[in-house]
N, C-alpha and C. Protein backbone atom coordinates (compact mmCIF):
# COMPACT_ATOMS: atom_id res chain seq x y z
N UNK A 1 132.57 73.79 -3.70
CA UNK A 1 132.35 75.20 -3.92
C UNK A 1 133.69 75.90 -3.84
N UNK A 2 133.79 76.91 -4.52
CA UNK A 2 135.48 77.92 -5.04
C UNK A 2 134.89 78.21 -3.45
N UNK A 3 136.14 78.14 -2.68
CA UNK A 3 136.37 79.81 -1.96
C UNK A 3 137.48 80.49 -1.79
N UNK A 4 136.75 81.51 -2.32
CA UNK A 4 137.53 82.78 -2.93
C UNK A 4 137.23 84.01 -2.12
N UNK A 5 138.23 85.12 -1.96
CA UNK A 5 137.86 86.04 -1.11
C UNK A 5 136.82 87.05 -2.18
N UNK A 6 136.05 87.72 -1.37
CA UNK A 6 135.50 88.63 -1.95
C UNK A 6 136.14 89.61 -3.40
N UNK A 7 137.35 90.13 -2.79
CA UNK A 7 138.03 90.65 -3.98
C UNK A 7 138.14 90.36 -5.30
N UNK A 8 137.99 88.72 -5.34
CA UNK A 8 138.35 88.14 -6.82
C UNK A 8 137.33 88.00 -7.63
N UNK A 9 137.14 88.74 -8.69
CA UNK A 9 136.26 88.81 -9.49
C UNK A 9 136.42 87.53 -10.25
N UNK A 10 134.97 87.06 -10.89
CA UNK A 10 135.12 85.75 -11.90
C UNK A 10 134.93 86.53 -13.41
N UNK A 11 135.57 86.58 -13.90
CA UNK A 11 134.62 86.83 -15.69
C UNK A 11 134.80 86.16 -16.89
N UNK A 12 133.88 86.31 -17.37
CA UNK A 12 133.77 84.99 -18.42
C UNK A 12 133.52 85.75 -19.45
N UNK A 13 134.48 85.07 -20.62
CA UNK A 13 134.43 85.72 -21.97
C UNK A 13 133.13 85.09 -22.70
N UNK A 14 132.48 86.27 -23.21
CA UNK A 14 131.21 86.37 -24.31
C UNK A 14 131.33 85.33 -25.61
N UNK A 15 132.36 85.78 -26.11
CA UNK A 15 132.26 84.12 -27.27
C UNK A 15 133.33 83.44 -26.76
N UNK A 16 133.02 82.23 -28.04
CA UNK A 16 133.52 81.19 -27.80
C UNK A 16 135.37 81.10 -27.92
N UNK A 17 136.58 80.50 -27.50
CA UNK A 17 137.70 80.29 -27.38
C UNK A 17 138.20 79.36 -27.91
N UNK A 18 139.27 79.21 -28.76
CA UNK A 18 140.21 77.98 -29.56
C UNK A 18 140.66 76.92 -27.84
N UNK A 19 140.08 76.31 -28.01
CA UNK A 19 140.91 75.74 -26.18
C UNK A 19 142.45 74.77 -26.52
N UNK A 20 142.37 75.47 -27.45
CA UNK A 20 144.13 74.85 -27.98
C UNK A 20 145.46 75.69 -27.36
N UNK A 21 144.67 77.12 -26.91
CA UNK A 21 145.18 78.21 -26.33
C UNK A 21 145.66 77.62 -24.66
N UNK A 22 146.53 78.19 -24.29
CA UNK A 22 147.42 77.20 -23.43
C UNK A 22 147.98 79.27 -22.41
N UNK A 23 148.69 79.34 -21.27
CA UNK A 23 149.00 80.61 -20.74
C UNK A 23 149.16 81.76 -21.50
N UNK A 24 150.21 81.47 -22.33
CA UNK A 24 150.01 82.84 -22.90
C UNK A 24 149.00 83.35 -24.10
N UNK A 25 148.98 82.18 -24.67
CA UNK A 25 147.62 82.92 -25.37
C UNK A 25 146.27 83.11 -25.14
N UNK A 26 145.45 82.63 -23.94
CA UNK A 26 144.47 82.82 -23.20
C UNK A 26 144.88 84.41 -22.37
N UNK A 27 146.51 84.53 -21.69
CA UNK A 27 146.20 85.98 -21.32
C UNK A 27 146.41 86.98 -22.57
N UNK A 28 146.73 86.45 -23.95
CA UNK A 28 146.35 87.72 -24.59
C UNK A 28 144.96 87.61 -25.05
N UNK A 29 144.42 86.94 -24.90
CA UNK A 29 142.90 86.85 -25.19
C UNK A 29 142.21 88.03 -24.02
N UNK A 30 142.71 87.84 -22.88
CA UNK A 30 142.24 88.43 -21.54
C UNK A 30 142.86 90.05 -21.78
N UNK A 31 143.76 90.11 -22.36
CA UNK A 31 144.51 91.47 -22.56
C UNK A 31 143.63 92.03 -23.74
N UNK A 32 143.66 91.63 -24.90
CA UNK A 32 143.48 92.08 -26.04
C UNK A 32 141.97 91.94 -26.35
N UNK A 33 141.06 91.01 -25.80
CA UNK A 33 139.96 91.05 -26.57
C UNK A 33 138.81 91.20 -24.57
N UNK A 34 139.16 91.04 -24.07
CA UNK A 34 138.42 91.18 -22.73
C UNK A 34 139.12 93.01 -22.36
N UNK A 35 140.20 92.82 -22.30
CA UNK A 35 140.35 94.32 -21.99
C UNK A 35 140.63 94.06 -20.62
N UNK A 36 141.52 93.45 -19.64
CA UNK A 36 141.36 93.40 -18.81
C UNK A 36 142.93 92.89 -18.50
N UNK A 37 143.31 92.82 -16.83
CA UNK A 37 145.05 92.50 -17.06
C UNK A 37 144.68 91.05 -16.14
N UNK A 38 145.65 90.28 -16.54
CA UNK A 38 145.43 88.85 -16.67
C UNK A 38 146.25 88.53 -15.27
N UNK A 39 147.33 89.85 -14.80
CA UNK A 39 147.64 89.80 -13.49
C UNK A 39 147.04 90.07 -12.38
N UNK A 40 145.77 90.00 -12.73
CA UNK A 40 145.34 91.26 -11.53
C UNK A 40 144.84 90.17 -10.60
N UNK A 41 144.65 88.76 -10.72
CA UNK A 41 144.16 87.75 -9.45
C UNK A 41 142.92 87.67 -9.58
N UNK A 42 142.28 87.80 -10.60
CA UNK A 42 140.96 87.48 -11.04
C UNK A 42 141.11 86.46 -11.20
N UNK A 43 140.00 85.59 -11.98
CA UNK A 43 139.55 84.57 -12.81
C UNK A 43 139.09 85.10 -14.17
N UNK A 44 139.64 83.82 -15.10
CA UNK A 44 138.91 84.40 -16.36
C UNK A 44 138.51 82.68 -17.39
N UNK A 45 137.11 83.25 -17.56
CA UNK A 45 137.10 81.43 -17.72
C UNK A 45 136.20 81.73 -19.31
N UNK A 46 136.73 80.63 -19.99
CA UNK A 46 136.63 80.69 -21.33
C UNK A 46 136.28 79.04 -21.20
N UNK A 47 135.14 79.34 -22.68
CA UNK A 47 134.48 78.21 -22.84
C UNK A 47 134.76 77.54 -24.35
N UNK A 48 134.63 76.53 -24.88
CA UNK A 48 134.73 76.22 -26.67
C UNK A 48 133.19 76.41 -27.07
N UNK A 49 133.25 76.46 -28.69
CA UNK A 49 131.93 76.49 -29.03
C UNK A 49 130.91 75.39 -28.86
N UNK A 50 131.46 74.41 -28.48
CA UNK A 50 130.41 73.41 -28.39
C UNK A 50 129.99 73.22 -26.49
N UNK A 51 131.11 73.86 -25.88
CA UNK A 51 130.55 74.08 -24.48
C UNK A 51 131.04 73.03 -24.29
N UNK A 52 131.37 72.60 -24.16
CA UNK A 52 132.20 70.94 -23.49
C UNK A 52 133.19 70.92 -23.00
N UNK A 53 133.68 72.12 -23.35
CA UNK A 53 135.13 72.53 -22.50
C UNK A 53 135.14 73.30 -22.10
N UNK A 54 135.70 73.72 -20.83
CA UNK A 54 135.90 74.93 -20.08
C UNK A 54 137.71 75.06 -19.55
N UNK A 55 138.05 76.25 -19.56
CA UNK A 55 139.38 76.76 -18.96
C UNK A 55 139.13 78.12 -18.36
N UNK A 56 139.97 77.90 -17.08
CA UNK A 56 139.79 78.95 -16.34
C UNK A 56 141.38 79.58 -15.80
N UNK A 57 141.82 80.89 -16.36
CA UNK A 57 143.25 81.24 -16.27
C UNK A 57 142.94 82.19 -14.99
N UNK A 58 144.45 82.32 -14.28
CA UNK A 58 144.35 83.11 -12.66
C UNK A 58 145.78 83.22 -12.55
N UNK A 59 146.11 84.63 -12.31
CA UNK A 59 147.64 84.43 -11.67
C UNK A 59 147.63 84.56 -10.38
N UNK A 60 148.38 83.82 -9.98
CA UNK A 60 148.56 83.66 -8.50
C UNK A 60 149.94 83.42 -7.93
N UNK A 61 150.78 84.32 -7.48
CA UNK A 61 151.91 84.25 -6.39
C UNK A 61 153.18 83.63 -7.47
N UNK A 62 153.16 84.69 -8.66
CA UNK A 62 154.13 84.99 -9.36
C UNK A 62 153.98 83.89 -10.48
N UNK A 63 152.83 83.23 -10.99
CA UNK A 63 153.01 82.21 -12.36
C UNK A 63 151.11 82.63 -12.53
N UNK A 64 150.73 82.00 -13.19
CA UNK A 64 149.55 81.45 -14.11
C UNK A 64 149.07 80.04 -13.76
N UNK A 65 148.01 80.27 -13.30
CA UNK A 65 147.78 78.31 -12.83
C UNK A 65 146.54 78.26 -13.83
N UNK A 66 146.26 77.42 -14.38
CA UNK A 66 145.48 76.89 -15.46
C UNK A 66 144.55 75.64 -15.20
N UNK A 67 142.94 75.85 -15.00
CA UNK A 67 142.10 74.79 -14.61
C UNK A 67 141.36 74.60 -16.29
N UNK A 68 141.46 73.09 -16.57
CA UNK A 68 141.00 73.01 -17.24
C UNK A 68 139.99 71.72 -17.32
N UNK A 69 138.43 71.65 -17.34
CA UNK A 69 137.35 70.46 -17.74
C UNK A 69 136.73 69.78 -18.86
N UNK A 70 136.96 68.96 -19.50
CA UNK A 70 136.25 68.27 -21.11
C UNK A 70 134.96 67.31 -20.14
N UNK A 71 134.39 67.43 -20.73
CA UNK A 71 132.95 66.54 -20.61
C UNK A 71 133.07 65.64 -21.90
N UNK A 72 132.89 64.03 -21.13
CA UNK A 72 132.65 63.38 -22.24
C UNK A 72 131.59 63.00 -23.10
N UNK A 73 130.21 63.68 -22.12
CA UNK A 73 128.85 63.64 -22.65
C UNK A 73 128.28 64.93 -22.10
N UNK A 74 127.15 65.62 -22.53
CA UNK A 74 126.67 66.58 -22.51
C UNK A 74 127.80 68.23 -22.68
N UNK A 75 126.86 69.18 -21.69
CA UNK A 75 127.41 70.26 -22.40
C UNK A 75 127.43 70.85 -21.37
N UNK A 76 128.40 71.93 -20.86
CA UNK A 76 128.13 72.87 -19.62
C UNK A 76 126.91 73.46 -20.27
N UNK A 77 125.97 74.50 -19.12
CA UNK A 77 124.93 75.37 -19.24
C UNK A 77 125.14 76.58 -18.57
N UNK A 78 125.15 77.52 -19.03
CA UNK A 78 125.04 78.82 -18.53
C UNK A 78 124.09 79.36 -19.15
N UNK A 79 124.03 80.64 -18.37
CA UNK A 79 122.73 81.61 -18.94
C UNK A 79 123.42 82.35 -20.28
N UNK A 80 122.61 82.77 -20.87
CA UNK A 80 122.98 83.13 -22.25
C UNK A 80 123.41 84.63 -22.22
N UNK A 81 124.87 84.94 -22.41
CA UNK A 81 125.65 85.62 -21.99
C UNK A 81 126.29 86.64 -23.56
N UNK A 82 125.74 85.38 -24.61
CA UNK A 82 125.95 86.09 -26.13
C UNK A 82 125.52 87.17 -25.93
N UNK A 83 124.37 87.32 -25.62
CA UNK A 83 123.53 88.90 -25.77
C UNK A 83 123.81 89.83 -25.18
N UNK A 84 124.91 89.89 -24.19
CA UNK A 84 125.27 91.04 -23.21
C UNK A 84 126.36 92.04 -23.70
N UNK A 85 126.54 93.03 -22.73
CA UNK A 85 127.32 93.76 -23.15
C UNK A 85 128.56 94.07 -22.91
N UNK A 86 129.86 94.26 -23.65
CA UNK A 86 131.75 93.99 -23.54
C UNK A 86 131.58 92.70 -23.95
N UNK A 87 133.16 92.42 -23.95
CA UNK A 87 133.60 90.99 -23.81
C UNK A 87 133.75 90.49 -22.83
N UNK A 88 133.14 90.26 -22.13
CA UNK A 88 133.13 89.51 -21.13
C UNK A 88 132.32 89.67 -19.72
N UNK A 89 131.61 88.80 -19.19
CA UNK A 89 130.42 88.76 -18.39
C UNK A 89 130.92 88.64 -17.53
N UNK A 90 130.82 89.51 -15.82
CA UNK A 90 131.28 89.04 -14.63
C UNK A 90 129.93 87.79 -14.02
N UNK A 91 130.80 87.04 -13.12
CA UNK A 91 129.99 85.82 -12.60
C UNK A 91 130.22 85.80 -10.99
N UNK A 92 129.17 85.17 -10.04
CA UNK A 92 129.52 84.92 -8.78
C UNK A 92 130.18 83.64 -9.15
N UNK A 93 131.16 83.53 -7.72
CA UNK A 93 131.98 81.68 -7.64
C UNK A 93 130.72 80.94 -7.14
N UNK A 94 129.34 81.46 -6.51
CA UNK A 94 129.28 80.04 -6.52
C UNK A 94 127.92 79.68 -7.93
N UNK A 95 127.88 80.66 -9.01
CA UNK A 95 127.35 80.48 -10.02
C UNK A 95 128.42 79.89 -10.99
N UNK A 96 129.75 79.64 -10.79
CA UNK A 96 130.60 78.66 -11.06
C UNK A 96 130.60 77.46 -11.19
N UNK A 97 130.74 77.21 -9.61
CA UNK A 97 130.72 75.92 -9.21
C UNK A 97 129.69 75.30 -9.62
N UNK A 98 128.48 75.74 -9.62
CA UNK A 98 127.03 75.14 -10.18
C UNK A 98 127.46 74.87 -11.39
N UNK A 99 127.99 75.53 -12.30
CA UNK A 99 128.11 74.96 -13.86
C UNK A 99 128.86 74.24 -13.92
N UNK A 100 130.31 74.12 -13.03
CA UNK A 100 131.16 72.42 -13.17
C UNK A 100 130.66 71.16 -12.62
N UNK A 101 129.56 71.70 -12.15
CA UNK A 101 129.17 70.68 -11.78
C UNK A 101 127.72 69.95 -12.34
N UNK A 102 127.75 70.77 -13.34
CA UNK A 102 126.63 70.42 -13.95
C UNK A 102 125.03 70.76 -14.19
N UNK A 103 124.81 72.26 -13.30
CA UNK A 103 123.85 72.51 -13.00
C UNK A 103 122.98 73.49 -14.33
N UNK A 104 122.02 73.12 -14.51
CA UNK A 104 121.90 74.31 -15.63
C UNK A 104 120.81 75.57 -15.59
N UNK A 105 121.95 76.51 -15.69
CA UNK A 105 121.59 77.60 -15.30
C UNK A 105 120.45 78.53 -15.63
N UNK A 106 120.14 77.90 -17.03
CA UNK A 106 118.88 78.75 -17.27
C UNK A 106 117.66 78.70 -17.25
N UNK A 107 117.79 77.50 -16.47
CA UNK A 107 116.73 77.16 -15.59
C UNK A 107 116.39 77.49 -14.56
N UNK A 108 117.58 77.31 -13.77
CA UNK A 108 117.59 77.75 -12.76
C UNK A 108 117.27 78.97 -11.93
N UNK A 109 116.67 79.11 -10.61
CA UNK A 109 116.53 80.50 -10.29
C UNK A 109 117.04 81.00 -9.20
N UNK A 110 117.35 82.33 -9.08
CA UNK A 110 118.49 82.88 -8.11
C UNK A 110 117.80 83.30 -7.27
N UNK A 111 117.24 83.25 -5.44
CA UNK A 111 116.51 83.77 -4.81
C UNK A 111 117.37 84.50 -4.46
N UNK A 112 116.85 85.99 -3.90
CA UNK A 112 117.50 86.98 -3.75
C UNK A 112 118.04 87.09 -1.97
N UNK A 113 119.20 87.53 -1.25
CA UNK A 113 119.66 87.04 -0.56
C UNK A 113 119.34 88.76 0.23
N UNK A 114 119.31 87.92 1.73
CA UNK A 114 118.71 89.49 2.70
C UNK A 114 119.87 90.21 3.04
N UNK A 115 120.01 91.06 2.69
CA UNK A 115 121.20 92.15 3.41
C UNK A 115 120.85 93.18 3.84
N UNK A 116 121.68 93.49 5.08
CA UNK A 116 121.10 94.03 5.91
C UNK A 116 121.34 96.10 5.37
């Protein structure tokens, strides 16, 4: 499981990404088509069209660190995020971690958590 402080938002871009795109052109993807600044210590995780790949860009403590996963069989699953609204969908980390690891999400169901 990510742990991440509260502050760091996850968001995930709405369509699909060239994953040929490497630092700087993933943060102008994050600049130019998310609308969002690629410094700010977020996460920003971009998927290919066939879902088999995932990259996730973050600056952190003066560079760009770059996570990237290929599956050699099947497909990540997320909830269907085409239909929403901007470019780009915010996510919890640990609705993350569930998808690298294989979990699929739209199946899945979120019980709602007690706060006080």
């Amino acid at each position: 499981m990510f742990m991440l402080p509260p502050t760091v938002k996850i968001y995930v871009a709405r369509d699909a990404v060239d994953m040929r795109k490497s630092f700087d052109g993933l943060s102008g993807v994050v600049q130019g088509v998310l609308d969002r600044d690629p410094l700010s210590g977020h996460l920003f995780v971009f998927f290919n069209r066939s879902m088999d790949r995932v990259k996730i860009l973050w600056w952190n403590h003066g560079g760009y660190c770059l996570f990237a996963r290929r599956l050699e069989r099947g497909r990540f699953w997320i909830r269907d995020i085409r239909n929403s609204r901007g470019e780009a969908v915010e996510m919890e980390s640990r609705e993350l971690a569930m998808i690298l690891e294989g979990v699929d999400l739209s199946r899945a169901r979120m019980r709602s958590n007690w706060r006080p």
